[in-house]
N, C-alpha and C. Protein backbone atom coordinates (compact mmCIF):
# COMPACT_ATOMS: atom_id res chain seq x y z
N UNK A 1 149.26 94.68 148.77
CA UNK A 1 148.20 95.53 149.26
C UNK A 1 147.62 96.29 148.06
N UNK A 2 146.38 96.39 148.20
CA UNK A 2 145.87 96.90 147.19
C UNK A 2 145.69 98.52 147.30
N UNK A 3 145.00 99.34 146.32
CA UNK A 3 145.27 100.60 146.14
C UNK A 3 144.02 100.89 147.56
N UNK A 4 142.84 99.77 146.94
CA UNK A 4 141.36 100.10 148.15
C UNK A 4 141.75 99.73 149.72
N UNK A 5 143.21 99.01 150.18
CA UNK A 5 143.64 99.09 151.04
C UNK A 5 144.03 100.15 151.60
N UNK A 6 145.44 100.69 150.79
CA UNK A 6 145.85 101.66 151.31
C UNK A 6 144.90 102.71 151.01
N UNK A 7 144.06 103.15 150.91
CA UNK A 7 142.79 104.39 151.15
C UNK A 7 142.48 104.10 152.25
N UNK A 8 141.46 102.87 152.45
CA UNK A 8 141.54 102.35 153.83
C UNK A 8 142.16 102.78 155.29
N UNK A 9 143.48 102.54 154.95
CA UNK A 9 143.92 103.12 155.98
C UNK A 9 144.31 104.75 156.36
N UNK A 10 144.07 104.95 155.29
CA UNK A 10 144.45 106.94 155.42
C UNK A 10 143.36 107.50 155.66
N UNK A 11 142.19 106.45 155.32
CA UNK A 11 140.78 107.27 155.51
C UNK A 11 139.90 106.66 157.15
N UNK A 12 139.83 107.75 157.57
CA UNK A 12 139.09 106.75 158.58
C UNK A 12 137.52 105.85 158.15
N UNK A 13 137.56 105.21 159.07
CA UNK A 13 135.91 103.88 158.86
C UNK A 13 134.64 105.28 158.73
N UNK A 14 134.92 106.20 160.21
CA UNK A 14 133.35 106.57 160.22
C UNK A 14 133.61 107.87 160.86
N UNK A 15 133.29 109.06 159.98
CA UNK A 15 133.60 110.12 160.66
C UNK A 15 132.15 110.20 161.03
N UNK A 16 132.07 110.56 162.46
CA UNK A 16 131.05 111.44 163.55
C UNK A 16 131.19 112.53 163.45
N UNK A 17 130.07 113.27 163.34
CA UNK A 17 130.03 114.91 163.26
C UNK A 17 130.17 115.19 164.97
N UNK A 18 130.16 114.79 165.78
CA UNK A 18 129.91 114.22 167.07
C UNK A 18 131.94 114.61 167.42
N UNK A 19 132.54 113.96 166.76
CA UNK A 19 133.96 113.52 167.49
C UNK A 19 134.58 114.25 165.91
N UNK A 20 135.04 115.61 166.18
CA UNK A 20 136.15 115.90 165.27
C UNK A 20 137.45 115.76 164.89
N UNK A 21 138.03 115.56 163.70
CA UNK A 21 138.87 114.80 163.73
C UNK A 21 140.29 116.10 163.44
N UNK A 22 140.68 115.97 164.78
CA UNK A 22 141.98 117.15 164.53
C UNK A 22 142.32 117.35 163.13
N UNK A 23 142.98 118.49 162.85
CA UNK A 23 144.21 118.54 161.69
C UNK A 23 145.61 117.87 161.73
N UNK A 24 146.06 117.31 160.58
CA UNK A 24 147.27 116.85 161.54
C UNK A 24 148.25 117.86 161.79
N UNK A 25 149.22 117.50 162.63
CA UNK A 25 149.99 118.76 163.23
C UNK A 25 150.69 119.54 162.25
N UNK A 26 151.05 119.85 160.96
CA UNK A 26 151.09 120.30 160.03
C UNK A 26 149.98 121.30 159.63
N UNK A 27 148.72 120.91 159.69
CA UNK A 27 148.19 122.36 159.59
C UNK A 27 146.95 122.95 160.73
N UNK A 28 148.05 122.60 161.98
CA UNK A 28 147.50 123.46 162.59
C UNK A 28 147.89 124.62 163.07
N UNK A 29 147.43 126.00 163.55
CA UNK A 29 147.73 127.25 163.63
C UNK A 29 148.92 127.06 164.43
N UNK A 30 149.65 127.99 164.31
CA UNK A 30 150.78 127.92 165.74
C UNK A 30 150.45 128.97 166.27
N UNK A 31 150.99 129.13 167.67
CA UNK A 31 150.51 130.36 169.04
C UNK A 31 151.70 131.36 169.06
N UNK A 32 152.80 130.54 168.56
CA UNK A 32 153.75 131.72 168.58
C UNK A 32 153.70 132.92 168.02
N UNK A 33 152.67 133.60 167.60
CA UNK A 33 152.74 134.80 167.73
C UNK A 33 152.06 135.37 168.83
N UNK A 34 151.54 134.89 169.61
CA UNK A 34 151.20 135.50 170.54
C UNK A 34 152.06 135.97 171.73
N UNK A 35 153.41 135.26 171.36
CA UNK A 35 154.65 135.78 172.38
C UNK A 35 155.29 136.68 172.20
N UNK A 36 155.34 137.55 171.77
CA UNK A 36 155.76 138.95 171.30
C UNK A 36 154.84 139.75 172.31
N UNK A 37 153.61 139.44 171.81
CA UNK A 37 152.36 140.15 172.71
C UNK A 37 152.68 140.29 173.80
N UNK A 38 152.29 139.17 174.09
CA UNK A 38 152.20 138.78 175.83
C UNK A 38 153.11 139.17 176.33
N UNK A 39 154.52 138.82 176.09
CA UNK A 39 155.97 139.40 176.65
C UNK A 39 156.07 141.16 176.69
N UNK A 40 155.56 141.80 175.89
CA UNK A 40 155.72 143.01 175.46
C UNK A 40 154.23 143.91 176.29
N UNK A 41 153.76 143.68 176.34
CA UNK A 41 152.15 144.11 176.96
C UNK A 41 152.36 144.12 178.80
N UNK A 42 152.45 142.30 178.70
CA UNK A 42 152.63 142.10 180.04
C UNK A 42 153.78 142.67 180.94
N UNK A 43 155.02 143.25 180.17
CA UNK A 43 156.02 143.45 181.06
C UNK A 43 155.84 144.54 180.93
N UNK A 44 155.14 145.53 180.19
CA UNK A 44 154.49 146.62 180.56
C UNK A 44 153.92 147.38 181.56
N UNK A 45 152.74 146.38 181.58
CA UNK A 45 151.72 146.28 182.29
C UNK A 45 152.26 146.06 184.32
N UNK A 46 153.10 145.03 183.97
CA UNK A 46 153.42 144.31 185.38
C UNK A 46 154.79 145.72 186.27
N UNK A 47 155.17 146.47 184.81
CA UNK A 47 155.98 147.13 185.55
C UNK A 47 155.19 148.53 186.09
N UNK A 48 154.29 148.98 185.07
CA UNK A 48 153.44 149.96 185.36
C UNK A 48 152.86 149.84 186.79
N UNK A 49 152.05 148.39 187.41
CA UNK A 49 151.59 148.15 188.38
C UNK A 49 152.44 147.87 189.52
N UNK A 50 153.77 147.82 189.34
CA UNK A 50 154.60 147.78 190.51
C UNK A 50 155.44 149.18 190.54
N UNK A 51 155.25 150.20 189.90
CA UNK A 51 155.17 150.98 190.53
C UNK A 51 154.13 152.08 190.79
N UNK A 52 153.18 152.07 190.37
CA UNK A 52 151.86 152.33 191.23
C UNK A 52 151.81 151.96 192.89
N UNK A 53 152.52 151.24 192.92
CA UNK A 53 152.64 150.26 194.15
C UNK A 53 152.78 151.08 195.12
N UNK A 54 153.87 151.74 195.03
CA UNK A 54 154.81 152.62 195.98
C UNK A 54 154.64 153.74 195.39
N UNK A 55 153.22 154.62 195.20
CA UNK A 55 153.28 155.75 194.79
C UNK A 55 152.74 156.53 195.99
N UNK A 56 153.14 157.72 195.84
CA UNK A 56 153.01 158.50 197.17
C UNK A 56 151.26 159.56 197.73
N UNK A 57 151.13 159.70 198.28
CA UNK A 57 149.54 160.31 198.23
C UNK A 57 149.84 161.65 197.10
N UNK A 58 150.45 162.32 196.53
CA UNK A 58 150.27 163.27 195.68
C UNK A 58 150.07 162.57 194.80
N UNK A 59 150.44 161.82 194.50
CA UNK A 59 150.62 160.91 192.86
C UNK A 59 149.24 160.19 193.26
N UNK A 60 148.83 159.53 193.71
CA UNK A 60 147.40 158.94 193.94
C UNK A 60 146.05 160.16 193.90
N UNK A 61 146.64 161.16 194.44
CA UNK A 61 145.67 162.36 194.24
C UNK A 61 145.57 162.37 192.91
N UNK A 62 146.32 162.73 192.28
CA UNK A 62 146.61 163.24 190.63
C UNK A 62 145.91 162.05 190.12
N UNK A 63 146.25 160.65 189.84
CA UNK A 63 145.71 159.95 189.49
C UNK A 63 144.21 159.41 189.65
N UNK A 64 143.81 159.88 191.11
CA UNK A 64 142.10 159.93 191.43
C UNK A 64 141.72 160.75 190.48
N UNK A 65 141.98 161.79 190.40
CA UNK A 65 141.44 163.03 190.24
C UNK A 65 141.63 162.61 188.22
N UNK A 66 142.16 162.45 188.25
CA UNK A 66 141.88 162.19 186.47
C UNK A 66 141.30 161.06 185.98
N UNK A 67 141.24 160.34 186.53
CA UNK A 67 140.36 158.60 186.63
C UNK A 67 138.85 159.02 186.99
N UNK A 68 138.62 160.02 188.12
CA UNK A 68 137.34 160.59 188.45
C UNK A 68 136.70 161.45 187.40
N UNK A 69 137.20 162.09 186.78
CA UNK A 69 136.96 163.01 185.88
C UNK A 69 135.97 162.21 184.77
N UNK A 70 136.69 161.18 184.13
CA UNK A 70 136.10 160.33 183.18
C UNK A 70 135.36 159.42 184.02
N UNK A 71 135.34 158.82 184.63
CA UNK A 71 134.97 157.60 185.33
C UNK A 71 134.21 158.39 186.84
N UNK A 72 132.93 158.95 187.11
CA UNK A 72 132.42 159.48 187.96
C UNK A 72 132.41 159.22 189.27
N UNK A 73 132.56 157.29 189.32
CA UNK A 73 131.97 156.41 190.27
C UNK A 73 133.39 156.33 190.79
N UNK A 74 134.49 156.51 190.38
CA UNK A 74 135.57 156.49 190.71
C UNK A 74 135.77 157.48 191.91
N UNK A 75 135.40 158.80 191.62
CA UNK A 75 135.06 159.75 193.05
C UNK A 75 134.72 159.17 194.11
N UNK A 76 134.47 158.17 194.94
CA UNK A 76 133.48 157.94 195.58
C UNK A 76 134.59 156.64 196.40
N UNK A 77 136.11 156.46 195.82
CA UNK A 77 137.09 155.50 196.52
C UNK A 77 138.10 156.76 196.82
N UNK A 78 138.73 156.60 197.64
CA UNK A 78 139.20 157.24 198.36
C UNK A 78 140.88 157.26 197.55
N UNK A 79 141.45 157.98 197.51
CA UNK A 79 142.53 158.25 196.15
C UNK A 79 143.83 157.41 196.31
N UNK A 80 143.88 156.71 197.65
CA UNK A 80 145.40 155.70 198.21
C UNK A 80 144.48 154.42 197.73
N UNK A 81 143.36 154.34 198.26
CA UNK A 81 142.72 152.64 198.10
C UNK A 81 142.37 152.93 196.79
N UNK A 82 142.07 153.99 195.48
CA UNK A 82 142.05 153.46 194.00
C UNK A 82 143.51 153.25 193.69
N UNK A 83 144.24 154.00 193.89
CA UNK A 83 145.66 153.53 193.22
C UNK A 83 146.32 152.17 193.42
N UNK A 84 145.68 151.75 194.97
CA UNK A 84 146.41 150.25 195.14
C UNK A 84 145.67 149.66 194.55
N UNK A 85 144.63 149.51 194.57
CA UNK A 85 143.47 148.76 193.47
C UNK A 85 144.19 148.51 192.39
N UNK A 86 144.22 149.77 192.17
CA UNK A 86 144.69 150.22 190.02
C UNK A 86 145.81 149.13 190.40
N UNK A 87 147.01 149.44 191.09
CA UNK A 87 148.46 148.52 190.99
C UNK A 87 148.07 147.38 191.30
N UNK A 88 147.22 146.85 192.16
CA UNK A 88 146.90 145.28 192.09
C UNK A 88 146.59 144.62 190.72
N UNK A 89 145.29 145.19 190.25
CA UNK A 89 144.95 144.98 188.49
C UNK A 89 145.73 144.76 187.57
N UNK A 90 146.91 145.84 187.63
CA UNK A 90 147.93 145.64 187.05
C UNK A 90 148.94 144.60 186.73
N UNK A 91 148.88 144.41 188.18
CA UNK A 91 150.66 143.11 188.56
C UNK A 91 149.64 142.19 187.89
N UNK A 92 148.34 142.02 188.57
CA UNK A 92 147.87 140.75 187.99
C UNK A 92 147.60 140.51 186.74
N UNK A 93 147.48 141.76 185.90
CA UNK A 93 147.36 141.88 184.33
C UNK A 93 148.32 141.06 183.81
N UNK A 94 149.40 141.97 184.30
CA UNK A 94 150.97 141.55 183.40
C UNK A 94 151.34 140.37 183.94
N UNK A 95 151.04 139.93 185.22
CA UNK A 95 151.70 138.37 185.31
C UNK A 95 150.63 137.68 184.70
N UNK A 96 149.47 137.69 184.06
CA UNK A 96 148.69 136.51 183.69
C UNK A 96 148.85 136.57 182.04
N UNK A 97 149.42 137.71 181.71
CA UNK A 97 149.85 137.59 180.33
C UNK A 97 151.42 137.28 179.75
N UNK A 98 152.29 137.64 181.84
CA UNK A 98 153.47 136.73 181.23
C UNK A 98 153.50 135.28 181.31
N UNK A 99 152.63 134.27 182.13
CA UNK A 99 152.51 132.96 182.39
C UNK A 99 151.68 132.48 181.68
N UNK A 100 152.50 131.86 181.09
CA UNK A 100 152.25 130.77 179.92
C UNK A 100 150.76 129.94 180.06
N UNK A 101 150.80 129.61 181.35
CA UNK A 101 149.72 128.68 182.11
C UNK A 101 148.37 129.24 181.55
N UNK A 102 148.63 130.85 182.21
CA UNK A 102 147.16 130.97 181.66
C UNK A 102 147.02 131.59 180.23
N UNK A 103 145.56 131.00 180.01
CA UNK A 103 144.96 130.71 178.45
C UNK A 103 144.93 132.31 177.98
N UNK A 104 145.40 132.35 176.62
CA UNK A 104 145.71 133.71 176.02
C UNK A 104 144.12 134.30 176.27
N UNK A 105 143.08 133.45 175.88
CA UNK A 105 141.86 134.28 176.02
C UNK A 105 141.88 134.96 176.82
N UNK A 106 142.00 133.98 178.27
CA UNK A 106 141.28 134.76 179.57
C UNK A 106 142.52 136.44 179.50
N UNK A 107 143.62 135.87 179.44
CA UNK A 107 144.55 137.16 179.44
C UNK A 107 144.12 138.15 178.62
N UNK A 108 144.28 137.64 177.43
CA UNK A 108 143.69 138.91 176.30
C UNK A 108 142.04 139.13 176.88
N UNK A 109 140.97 138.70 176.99
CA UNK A 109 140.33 139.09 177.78
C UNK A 109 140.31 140.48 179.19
N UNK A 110 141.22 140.18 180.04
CA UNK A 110 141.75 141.08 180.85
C UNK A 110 142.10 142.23 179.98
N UNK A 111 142.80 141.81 179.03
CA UNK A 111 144.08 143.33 178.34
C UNK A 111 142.59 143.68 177.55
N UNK A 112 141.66 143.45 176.99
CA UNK A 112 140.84 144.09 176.30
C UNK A 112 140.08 145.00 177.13
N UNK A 113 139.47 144.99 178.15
CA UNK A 113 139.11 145.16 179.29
C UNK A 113 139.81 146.24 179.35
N UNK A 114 141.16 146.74 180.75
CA UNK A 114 141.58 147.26 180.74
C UNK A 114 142.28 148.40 179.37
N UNK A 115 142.13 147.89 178.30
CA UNK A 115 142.35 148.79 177.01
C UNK A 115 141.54 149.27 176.55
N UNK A 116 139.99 149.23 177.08
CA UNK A 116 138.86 149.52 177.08
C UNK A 116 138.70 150.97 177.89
N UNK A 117 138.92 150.26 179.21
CA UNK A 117 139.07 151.57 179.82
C UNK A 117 140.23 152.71 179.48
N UNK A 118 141.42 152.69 179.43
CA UNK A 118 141.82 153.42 178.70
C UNK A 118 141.50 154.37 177.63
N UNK A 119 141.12 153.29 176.52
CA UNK A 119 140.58 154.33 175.54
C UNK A 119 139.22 155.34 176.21
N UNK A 120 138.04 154.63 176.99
CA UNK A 120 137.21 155.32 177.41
C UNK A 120 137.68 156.64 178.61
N UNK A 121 138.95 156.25 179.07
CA UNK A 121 139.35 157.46 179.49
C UNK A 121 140.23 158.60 178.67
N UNK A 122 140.28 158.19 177.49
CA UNK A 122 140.83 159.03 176.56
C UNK A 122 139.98 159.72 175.86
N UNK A 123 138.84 159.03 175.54
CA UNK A 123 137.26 159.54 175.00
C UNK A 123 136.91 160.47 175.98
N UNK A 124 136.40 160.53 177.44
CA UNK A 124 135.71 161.15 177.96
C UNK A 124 136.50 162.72 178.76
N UNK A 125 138.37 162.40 178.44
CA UNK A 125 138.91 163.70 179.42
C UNK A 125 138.51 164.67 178.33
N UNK A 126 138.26 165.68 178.61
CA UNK A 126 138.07 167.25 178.25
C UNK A 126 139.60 167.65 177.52
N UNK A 127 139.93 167.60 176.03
CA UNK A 127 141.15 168.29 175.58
C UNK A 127 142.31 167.63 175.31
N UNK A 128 141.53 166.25 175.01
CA UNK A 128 142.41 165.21 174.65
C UNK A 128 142.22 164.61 173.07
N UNK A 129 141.05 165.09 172.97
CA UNK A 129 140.34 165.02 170.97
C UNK A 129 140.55 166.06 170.36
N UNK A 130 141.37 166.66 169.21
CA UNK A 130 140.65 167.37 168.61
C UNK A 130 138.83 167.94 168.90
N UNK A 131 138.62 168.97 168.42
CA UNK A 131 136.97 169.45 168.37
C UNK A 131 136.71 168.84 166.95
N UNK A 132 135.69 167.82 167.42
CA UNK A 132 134.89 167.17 166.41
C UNK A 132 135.43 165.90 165.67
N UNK A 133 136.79 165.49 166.30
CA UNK A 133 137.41 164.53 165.99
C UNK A 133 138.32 163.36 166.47
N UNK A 134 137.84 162.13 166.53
CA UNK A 134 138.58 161.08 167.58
C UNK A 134 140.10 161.36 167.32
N UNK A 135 140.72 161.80 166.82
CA UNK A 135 142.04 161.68 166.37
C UNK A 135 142.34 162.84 167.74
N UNK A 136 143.87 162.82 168.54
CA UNK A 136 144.20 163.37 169.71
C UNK A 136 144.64 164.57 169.47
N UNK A 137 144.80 165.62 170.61
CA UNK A 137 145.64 166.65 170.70
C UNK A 137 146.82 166.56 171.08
N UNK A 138 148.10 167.04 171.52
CA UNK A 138 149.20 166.83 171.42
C UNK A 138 148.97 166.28 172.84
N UNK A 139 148.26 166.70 173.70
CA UNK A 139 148.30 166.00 174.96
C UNK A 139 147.50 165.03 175.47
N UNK A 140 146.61 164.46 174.18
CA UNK A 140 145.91 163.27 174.23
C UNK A 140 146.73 161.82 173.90
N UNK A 141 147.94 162.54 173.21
CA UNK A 141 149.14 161.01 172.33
C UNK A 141 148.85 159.91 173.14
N UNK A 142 149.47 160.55 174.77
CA UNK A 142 149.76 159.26 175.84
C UNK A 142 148.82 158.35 175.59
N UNK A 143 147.57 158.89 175.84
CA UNK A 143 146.02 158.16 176.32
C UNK A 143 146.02 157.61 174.89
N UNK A 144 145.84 158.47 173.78
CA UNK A 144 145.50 157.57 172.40
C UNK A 144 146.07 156.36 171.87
N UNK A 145 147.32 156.29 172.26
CA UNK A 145 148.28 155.11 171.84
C UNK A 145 147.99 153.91 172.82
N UNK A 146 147.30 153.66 173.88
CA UNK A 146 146.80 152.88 174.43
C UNK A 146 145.38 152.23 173.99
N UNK A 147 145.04 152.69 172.43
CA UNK A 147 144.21 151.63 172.12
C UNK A 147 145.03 150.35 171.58
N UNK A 148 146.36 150.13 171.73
CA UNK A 148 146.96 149.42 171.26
C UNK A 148 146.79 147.82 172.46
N UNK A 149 146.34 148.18 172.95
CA UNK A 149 146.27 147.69 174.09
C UNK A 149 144.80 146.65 173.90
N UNK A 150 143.87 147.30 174.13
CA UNK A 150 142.77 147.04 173.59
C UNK A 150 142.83 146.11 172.27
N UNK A 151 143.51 146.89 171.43
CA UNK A 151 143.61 146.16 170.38
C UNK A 151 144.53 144.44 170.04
N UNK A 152 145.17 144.53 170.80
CA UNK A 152 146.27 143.10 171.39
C UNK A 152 145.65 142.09 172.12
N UNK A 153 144.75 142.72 173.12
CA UNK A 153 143.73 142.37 173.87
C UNK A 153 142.61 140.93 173.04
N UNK A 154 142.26 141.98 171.64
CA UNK A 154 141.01 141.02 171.17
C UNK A 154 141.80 140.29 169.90
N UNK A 155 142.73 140.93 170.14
CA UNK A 155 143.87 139.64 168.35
C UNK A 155 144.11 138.05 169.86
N UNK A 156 144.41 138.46 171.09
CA UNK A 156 144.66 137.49 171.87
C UNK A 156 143.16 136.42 172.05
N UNK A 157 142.06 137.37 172.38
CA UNK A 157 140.87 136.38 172.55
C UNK A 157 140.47 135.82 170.97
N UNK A 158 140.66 136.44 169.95
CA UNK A 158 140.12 135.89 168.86
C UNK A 158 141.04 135.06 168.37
N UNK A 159 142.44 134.82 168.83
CA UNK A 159 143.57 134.19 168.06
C UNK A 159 143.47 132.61 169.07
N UNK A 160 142.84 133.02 170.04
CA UNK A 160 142.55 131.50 170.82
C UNK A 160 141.43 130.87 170.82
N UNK A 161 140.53 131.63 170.40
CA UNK A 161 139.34 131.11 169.48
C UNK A 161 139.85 130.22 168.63
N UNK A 162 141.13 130.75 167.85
CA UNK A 162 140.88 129.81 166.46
C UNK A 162 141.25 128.56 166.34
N UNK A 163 142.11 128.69 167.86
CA UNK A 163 142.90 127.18 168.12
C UNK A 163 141.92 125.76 168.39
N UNK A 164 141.01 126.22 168.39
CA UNK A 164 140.08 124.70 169.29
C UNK A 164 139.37 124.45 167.87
């Protein structure tokens, strides 16, 4: 066999801009980092929303009432039907970011979303910023550390971007 053989065969006849030609499995990205995430977020998330579940009308008050504050339109659901809401969102958050099945986008999608709101409810409560500065007050920590969320959120949609 000659040398213009073996090229031949390592090279394909006719690349189409049309039909791309994978990497071989050697350099393509791996997903495993996204399991740390997902495991860690989602079992978060899924436990947060199961117990929302079984929270009692004081605790749904409290929670209207500070969800309303930032979020106006939120006033306007009645404080047992937002909290089951909120805990439905939830379970379904964390189980679609613990099952494998579904695509990290759509999940990280969801978690960006929801980490969205978060932060925007950390932006808009009254005494949770410093004056004149995004950085928190001692009783903003909770809310502030949930841009982490957000932030896991778009490493998940942009990290499944890179796979195709």
């Amino acid at each position: 066999m000659t040398l213009r053989d073996r090229i031949a065969t390592l090279v394909p006849a006719r690349i189409s801009s049309a039909e791309p030609v994978p990497p071989p499995a050697r350099f393509r990205p791996s997903l495993t980092w996204q399991v740390p995430l997902r495991l860690a977020t989602g079992a978060y998330i899924l436990d947060s929303g199961l117990g929302r579940w079984s929270a009692d009308a004081e605790t749904a008050k409290q929670l209207h009432g500070f969800a309303s504050g930032a979020y106006p339109f939120v006033a306007t659901v009645e404080p047992t039907a937002f909290t089951k809401a909120l805990a439905v969102g939830e379970i379904l958050l964390g189980a679609s970011l613990l099952v494998p099945i579904v695509p990290a986008g759509v999940a990280g999608l969801g978690l960006l979303a929801f980490g969205a709101g978060l932060v925007g409810l950390y932006a808009r409560t009254p005494g949770m910023r410093r004056p004149g500065s995004p950085f928190p007050t001692q009783d903003g920590i909770p809310l502030a550390k949930d841009a982490w969320l957000a932030a896991i959120g778009a490493a998940l949609v942009l990290g499944d971007r890179a796979k195709r």
